[in-house]
N, C-alpha and C. Protein backbone atom coordinates (compact mmCIF):
# COMPACT_ATOMS: atom_id res chain seq x y z
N UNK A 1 100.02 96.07 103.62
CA UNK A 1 101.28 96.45 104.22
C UNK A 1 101.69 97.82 103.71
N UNK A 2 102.16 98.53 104.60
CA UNK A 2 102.45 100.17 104.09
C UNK A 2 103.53 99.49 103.90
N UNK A 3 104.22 100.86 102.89
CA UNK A 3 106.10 100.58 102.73
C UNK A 3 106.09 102.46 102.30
N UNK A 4 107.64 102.19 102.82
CA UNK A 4 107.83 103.10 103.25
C UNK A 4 109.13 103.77 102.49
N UNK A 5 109.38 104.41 101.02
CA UNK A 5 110.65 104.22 100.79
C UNK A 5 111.56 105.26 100.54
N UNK A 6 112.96 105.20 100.49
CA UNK A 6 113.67 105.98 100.94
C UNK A 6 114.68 106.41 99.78
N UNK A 7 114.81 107.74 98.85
CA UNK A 7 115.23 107.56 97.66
C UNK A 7 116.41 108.48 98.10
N UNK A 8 117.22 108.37 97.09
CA UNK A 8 118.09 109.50 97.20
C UNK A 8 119.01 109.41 98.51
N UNK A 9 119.38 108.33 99.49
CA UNK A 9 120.03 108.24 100.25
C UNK A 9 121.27 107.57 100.20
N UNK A 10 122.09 107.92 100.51
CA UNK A 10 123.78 107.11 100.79
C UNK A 10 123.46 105.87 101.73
N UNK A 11 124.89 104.71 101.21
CA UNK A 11 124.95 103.64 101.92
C UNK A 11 125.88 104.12 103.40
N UNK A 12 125.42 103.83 104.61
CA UNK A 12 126.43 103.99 105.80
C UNK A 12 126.97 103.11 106.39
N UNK A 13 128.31 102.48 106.33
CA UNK A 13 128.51 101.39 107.09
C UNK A 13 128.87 101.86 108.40
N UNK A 14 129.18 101.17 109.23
CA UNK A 14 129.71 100.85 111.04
C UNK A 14 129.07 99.57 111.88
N UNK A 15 129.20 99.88 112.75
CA UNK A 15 128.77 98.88 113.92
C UNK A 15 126.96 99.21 114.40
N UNK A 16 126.87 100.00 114.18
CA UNK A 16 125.48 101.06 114.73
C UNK A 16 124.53 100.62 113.89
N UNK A 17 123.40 100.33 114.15
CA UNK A 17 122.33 100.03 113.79
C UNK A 17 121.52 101.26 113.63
N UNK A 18 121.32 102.37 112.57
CA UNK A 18 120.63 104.04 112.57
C UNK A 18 119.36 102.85 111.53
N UNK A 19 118.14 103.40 112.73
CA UNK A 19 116.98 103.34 112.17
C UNK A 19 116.62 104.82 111.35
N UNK A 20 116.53 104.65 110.30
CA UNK A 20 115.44 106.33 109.84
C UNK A 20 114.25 106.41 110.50
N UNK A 21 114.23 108.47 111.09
CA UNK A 21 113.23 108.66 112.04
C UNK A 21 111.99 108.33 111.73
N UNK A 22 111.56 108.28 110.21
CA UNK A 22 110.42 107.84 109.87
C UNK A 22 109.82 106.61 110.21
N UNK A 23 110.70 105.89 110.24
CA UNK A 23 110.13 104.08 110.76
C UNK A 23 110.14 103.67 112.25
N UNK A 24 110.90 105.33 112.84
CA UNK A 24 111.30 105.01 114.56
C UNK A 24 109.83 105.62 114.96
N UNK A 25 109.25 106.40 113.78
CA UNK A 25 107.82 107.58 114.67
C UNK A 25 106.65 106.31 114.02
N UNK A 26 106.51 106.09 112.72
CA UNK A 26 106.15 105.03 112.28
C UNK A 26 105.74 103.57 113.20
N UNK A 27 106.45 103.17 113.40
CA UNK A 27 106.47 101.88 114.67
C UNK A 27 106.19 102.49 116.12
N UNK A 28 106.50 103.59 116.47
CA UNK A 28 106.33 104.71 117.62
C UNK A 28 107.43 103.60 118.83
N UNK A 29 108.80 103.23 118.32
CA UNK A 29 109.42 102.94 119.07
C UNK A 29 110.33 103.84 120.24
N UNK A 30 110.11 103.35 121.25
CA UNK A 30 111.18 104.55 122.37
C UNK A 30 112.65 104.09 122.53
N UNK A 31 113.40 104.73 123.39
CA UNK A 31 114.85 104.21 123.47
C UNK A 31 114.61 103.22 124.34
N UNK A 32 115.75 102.22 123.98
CA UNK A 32 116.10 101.42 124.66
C UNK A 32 115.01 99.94 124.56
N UNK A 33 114.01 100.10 123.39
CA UNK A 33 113.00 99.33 123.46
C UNK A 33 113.64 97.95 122.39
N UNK A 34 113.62 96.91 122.99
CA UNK A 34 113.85 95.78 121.95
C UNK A 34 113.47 95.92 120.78
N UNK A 35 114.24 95.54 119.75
CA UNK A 35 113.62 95.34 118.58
C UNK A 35 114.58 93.95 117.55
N UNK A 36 114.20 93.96 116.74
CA UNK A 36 114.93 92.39 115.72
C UNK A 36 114.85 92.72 114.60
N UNK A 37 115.89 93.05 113.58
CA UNK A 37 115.94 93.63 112.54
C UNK A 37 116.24 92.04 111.73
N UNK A 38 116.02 91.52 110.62
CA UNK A 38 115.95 90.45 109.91
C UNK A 38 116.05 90.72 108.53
N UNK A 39 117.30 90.32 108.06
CA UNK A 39 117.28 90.39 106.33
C UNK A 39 117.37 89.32 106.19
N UNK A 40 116.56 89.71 104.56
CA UNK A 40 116.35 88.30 103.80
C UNK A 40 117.03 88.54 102.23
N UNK A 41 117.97 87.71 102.37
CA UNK A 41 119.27 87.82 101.31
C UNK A 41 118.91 87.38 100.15
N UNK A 42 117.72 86.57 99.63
CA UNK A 42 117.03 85.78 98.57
C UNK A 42 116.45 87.00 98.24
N UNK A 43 114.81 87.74 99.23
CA UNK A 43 114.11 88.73 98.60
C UNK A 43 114.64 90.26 98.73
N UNK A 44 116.06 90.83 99.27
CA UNK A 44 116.49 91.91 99.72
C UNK A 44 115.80 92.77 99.86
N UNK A 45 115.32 92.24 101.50
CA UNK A 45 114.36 92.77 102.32
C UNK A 45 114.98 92.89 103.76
N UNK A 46 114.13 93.93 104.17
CA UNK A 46 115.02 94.33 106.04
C UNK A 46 113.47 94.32 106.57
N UNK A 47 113.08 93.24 107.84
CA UNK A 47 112.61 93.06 108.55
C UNK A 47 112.41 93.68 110.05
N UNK A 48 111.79 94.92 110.25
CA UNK A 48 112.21 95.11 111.85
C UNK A 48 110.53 95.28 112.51
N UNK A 49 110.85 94.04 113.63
CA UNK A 49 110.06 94.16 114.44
C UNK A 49 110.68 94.43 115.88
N UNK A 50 109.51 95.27 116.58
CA UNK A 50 109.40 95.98 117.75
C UNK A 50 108.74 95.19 118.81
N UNK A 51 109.33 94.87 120.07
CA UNK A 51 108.64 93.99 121.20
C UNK A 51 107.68 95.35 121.95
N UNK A 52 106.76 94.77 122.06
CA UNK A 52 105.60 95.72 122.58
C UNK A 52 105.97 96.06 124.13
N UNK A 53 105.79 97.39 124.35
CA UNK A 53 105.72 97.55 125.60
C UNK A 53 105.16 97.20 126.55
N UNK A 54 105.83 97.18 128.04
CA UNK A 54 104.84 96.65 128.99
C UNK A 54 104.77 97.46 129.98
């Protein structure tokens, strides 16, 4: 599993879900493409998977 990590960054709250561009070119997701972001509150971990294009 690659990982990918991100130092030196601020916490952002809102309503908005901001993927960093690295994991949007990374996954090579486009706009508007489904995806399911999943945390896990035991291992504080963020889960995002991408529904494949068709």
């Amino acid at each position: 599993m690659a990982e990918i990590i991100f130092k030196d960054k601020s916490i952002q709250t809102g309503y908005r879900v901001k993927i960093p561009k690295a994991i949007v070119d990374t996954l090579d997701l486009k706009v508007k493409q489904k995806i399911e972001i999943r945390f896990d509150v035991d291992k504080k971990t963020i889960v995002v998977e991408a529904e494949n294009a068709k």
